[in-house]
PDB file of N, CA and C in Angstrom:
ATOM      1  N   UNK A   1      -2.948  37.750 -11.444  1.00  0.00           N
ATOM      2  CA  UNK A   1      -2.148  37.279 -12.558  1.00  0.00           C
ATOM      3  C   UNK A   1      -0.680  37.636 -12.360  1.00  0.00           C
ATOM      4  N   UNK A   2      -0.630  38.583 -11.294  1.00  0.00           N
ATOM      5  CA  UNK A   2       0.787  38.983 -11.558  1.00  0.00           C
ATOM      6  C   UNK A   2       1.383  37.834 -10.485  1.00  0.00           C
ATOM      7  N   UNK A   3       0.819  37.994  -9.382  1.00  0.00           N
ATOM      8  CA  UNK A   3       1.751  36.503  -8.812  1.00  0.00           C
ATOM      9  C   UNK A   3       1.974  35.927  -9.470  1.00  0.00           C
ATOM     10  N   UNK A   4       1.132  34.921 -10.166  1.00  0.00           N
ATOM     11  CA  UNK A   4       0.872  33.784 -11.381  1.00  0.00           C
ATOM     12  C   UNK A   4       2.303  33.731 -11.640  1.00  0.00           C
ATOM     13  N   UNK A   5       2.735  34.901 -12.631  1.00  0.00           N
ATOM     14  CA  UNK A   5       3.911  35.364 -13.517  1.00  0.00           C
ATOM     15  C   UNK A   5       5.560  35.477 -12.449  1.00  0.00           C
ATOM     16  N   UNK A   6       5.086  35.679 -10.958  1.00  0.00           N
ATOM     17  CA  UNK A   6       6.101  35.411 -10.196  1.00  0.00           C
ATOM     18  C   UNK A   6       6.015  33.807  -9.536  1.00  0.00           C
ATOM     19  N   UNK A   7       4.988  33.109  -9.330  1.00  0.00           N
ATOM     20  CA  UNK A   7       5.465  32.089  -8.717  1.00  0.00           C
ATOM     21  C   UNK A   7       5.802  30.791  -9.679  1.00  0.00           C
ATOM     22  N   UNK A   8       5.334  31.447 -10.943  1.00  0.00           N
ATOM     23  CA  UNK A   8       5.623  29.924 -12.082  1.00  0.00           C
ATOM     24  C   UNK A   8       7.278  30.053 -12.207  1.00  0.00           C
ATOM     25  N   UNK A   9       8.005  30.581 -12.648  1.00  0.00           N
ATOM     26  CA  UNK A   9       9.443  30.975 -12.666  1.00  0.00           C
ATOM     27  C   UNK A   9      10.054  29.783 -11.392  1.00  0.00           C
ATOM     28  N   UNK A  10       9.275  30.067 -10.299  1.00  0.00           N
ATOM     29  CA  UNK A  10       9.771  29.713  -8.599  1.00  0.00           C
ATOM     30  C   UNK A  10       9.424  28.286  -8.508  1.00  0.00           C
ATOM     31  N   UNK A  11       8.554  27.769  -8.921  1.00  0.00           N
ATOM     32  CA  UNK A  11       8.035  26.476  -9.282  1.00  0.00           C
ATOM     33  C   UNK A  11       9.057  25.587 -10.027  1.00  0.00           C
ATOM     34  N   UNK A  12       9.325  26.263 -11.420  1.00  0.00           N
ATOM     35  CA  UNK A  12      10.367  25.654 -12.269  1.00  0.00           C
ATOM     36  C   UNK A  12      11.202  25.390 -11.812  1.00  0.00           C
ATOM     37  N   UNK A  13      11.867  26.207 -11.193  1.00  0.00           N
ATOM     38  CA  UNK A  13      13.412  26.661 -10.689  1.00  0.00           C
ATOM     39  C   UNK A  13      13.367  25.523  -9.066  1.00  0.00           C
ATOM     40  N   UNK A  14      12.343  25.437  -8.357  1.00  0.00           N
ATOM     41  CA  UNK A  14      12.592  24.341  -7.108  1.00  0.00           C
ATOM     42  C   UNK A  14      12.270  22.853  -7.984  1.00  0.00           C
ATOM     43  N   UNK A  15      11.247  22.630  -8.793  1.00  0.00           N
ATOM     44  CA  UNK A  15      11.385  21.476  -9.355  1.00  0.00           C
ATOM     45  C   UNK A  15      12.650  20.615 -10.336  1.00  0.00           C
ATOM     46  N   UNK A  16      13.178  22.180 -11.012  1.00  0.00           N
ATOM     47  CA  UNK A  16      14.923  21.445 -11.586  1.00  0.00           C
ATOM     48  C   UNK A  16      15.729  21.333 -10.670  1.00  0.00           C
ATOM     49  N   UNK A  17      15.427  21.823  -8.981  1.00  0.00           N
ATOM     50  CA  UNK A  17      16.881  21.667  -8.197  1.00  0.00           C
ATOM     51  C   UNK A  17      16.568  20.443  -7.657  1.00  0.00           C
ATOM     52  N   UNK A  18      14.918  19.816  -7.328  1.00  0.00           N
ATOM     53  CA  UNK A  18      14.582  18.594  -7.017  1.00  0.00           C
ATOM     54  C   UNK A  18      15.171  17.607  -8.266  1.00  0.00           C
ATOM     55  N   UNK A  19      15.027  17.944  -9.252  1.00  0.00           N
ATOM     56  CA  UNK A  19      15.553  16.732 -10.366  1.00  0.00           C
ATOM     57  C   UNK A  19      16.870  16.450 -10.260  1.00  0.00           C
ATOM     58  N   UNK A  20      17.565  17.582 -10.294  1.00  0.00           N
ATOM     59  CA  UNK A  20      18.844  17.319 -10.354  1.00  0.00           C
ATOM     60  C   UNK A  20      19.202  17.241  -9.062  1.00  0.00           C
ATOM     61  N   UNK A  21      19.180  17.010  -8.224  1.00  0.00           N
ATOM     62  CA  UNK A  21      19.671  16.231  -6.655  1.00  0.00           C
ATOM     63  C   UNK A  21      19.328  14.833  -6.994  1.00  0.00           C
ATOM     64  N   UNK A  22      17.507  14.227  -7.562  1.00  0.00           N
ATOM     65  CA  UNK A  22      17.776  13.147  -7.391  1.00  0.00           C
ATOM     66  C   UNK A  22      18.262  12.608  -8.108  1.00  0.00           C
ATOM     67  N   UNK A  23      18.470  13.021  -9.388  1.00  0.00           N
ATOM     68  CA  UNK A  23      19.969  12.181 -10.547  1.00  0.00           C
ATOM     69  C   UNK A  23      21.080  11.849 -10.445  1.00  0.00           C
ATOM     70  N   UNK A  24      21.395  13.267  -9.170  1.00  0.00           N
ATOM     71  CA  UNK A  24      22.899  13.401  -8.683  1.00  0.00           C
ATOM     72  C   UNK A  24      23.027  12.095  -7.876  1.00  0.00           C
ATOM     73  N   UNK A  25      21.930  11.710  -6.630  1.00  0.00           N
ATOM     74  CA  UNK A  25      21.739  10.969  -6.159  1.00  0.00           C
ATOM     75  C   UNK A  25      21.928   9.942  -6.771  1.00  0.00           C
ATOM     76  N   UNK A  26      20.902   8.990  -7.554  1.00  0.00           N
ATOM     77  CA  UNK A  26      21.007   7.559  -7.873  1.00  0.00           C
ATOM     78  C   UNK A  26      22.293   7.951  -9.020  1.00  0.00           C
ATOM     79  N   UNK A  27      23.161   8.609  -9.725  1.00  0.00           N
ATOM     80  CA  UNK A  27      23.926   8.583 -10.084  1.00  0.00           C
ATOM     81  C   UNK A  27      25.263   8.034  -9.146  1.00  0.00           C
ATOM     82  N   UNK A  28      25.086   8.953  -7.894  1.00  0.00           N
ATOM     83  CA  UNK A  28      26.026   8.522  -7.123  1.00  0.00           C
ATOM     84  C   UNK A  28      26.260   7.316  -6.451  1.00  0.00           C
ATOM     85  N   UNK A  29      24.926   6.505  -6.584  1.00  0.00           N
ATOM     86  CA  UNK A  29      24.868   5.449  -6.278  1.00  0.00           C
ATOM     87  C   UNK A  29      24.379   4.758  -4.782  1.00  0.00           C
ATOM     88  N   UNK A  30      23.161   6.053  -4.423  1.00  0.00           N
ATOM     89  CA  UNK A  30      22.742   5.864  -2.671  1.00  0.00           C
ATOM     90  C   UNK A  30      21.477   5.037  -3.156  1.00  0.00           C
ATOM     91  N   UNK A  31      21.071   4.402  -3.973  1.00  0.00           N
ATOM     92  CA  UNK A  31      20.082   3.630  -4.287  1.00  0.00           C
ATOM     93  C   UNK A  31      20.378   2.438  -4.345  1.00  0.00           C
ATOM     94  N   UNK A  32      21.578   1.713  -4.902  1.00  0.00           N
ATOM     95  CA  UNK A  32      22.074   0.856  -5.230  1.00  0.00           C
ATOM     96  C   UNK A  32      21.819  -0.433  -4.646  1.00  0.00           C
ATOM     97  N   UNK A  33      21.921  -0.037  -3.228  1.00  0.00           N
ATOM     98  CA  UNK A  33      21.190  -1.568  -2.119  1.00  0.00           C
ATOM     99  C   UNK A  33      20.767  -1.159  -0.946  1.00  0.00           C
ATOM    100  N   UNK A  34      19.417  -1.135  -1.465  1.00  0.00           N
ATOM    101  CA  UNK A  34      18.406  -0.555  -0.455  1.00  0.00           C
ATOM    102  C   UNK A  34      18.373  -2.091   0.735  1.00  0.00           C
ATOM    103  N   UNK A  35      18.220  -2.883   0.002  1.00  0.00           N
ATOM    104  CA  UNK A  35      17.896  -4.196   1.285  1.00  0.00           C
ATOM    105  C   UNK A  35      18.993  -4.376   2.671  1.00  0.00           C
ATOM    106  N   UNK A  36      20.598  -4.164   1.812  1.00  0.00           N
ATOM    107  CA  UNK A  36      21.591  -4.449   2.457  1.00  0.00           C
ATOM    108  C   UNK A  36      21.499  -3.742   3.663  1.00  0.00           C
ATOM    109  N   UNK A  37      21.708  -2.640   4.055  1.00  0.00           N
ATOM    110  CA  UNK A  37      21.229  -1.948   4.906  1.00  0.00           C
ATOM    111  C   UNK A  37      20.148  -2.346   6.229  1.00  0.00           C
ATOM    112  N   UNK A  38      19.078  -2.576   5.455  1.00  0.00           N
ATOM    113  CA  UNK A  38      18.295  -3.034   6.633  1.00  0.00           C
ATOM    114  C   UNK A  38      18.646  -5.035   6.973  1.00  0.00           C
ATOM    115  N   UNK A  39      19.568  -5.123   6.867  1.00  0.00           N
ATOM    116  CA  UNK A  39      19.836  -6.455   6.829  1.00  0.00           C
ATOM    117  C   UNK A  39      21.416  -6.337   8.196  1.00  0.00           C
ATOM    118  N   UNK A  40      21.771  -5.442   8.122  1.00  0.00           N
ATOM    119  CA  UNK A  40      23.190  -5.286   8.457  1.00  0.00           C
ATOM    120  C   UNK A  40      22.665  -4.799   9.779  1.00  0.00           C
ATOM    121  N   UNK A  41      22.103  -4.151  10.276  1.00  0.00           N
ATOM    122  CA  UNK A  41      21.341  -3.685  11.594  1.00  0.00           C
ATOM    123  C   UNK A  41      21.355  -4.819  12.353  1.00  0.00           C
ATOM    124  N   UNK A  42      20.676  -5.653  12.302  1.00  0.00           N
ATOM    125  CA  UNK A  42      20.083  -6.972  13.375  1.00  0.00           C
ATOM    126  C   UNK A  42      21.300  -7.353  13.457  1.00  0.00           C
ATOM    127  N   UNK A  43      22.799  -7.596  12.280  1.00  0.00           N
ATOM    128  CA  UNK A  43      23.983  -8.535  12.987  1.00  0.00           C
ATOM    129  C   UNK A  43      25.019  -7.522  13.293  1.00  0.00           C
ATOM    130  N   UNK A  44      24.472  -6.216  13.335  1.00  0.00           N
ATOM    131  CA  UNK A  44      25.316  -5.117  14.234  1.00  0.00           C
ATOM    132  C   UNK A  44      24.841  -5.411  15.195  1.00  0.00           C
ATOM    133  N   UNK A  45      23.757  -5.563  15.938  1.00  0.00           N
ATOM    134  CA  UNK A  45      23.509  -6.007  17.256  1.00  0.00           C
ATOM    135  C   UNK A  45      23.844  -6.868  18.005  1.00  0.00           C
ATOM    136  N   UNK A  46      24.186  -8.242  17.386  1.00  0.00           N
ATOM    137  CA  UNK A  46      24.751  -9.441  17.177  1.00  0.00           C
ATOM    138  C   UNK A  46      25.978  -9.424  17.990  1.00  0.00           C
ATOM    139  N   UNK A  47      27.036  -8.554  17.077  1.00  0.00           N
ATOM    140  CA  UNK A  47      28.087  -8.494  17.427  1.00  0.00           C
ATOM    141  C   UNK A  47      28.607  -7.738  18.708  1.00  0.00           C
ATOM    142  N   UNK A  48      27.622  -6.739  19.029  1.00  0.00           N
ATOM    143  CA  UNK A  48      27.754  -6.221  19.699  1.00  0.00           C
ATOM    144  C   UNK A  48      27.668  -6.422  21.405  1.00  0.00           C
ATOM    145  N   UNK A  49      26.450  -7.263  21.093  1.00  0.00           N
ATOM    146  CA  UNK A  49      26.178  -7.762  22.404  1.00  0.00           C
ATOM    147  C   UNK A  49      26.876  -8.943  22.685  1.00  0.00           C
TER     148      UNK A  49
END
């Protein structure tokens, strides 16, 4: 029980730093256009060659 009482605290505390990264995240706007990305690859190649 006494772990119990140390690892719930440790649990909380990594699951609010997971929340708040990914809020920070789609706040910041790295979600925004997921497609574009994989679209832009094939005519980087394009150009390149």
């Amino acid at each position: 029980m006494n772990s119990f009482a140390f690892l719930l605290p440790i649990a909380f505390l990594f699951g609010a730093i997971a929340l708040t990264s990914f809020l920070w995240s789609v706040r910041g706007g790295r979600f925004d256009d997921l497609d574009g990305a994989s679209q832009r690859i094939p005519l980087r190649d394009e150009r390149e060659g």
